[in-house]
C-alpha atoms as a PDB file:
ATOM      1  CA  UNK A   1      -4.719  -4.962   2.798  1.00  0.00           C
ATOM      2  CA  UNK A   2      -6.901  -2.940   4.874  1.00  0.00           C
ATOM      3  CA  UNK A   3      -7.405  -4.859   8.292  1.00  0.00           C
ATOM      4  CA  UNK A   4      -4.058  -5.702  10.469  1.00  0.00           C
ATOM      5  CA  UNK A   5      -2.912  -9.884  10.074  1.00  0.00           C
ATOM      6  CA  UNK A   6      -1.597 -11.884  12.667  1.00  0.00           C
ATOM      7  CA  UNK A   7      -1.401 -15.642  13.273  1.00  0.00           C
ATOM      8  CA  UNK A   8      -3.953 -17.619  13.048  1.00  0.00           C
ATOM      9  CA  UNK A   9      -5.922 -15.291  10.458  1.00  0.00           C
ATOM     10  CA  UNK A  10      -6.946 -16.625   7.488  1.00  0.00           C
ATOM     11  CA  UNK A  11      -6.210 -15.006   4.420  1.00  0.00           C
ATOM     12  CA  UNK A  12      -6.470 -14.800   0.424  1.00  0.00           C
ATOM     13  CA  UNK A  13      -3.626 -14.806  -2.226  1.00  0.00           C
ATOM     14  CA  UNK A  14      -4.006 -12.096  -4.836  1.00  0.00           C
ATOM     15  CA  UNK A  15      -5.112 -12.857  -7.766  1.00  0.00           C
ATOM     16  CA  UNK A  16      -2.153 -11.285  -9.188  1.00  0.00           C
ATOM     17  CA  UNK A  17       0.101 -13.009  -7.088  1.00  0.00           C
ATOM     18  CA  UNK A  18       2.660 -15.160  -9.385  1.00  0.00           C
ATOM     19  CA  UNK A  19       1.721 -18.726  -9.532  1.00  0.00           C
ATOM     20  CA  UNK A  20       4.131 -19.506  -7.079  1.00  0.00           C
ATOM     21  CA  UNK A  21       2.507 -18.068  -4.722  1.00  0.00           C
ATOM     22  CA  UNK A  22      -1.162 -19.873  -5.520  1.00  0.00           C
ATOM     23  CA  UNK A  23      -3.330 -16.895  -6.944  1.00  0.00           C
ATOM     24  CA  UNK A  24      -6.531 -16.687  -5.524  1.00  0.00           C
ATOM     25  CA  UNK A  25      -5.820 -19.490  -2.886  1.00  0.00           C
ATOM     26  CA  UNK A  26      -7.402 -19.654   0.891  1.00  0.00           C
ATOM     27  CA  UNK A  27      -4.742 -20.112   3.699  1.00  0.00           C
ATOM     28  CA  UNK A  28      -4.198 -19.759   7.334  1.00  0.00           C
ATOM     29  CA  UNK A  29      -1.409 -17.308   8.626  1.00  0.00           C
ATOM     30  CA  UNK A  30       1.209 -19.613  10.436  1.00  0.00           C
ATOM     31  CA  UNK A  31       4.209 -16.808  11.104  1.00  0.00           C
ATOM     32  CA  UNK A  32       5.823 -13.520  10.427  1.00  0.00           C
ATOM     33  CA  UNK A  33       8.752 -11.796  10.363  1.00  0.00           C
ATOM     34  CA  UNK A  34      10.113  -8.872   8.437  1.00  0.00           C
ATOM     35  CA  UNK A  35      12.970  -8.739   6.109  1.00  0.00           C
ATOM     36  CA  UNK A  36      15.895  -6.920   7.316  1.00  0.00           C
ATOM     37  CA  UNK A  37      19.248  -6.239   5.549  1.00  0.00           C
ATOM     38  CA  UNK A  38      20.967  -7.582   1.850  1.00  0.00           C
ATOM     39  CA  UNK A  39      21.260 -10.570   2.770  1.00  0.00           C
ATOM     40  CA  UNK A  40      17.367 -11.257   3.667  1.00  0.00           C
ATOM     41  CA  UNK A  41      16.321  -9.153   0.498  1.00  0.00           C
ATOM     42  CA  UNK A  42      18.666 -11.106  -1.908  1.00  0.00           C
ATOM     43  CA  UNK A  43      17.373 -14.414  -0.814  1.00  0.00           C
ATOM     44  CA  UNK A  44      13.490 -13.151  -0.610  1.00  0.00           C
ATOM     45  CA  UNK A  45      13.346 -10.892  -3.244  1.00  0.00           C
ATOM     46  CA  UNK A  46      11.451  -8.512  -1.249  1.00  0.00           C
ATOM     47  CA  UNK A  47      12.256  -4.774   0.148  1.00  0.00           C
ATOM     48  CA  UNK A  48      14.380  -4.521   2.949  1.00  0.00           C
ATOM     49  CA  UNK A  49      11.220  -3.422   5.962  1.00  0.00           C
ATOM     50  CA  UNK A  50       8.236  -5.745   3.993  1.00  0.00           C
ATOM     51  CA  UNK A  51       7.036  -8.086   6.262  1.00  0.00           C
ATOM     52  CA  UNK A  52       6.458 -11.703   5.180  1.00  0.00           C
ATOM     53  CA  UNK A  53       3.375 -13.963   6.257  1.00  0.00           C
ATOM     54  CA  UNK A  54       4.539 -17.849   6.495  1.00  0.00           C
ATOM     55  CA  UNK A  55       0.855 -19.719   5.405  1.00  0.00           C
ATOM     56  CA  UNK A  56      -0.180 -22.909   5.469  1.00  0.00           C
ATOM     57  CA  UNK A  57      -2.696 -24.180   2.710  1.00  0.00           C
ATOM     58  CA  UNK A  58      -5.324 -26.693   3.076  1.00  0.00           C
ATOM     59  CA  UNK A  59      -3.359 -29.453   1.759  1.00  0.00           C
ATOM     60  CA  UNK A  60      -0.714 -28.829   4.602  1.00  0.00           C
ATOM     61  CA  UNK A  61       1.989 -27.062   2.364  1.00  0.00           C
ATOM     62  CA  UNK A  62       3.458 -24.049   3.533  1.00  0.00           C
ATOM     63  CA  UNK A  63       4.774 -21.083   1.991  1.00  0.00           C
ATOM     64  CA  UNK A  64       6.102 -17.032   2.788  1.00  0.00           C
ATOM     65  CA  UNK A  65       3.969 -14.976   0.598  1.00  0.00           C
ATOM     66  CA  UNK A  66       4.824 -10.747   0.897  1.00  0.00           C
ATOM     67  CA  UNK A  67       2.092  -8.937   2.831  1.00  0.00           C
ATOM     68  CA  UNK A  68       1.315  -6.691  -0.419  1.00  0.00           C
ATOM     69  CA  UNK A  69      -0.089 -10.557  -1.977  1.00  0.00           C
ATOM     70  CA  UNK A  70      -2.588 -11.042   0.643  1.00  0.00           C
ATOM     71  CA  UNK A  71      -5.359  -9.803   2.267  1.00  0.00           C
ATOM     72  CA  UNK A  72      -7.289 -10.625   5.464  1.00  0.00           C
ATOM     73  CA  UNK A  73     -11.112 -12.809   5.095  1.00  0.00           C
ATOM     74  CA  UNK A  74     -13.518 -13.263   7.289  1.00  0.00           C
ATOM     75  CA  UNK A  75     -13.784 -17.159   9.310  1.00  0.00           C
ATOM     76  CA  UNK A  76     -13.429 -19.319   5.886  1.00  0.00           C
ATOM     77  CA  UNK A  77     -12.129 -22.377   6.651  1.00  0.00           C
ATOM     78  CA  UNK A  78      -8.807 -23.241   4.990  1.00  0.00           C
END
């Protein structure tokens, strides 16, 4: 991830991303927040500090995906 991503970016799912989180996938950035303390990391399964993108998908689903699964693209619409 090279280029800073805030809401209303649109952005790309690694490819090695676990199916889950739709490898390879375009989607638009709808939120963020960052995962602080045991209780956030238990339920995320994420570091304590990594920040998590909330993205919606073309077919209107929504999902957090880890900011190490994504990266920032250009005006692609989702």
């Amino acid at each position: 991830m090279n280029e800073e991503i805030t809401w209303g970016d649109t952005v790309k799912i690694s490819p090695n991303a676990p199916a889950e989180y739709r490898p390879e996938e375009v989607a638009a950035v709808c939120g963020i927040r960052i995962v602080s303390g045991p209780e956030e990391v238990k339920a995320t399964g994420v570091p304590d500090g990594t920040k998590l993108y909330l993205v919606e998908f073309g077919d209107g689903n929504s999902q957090e995906i880890p900011e190490y699964l994504i990266s920032k693209i250009g005006d692609t619409t989702v």
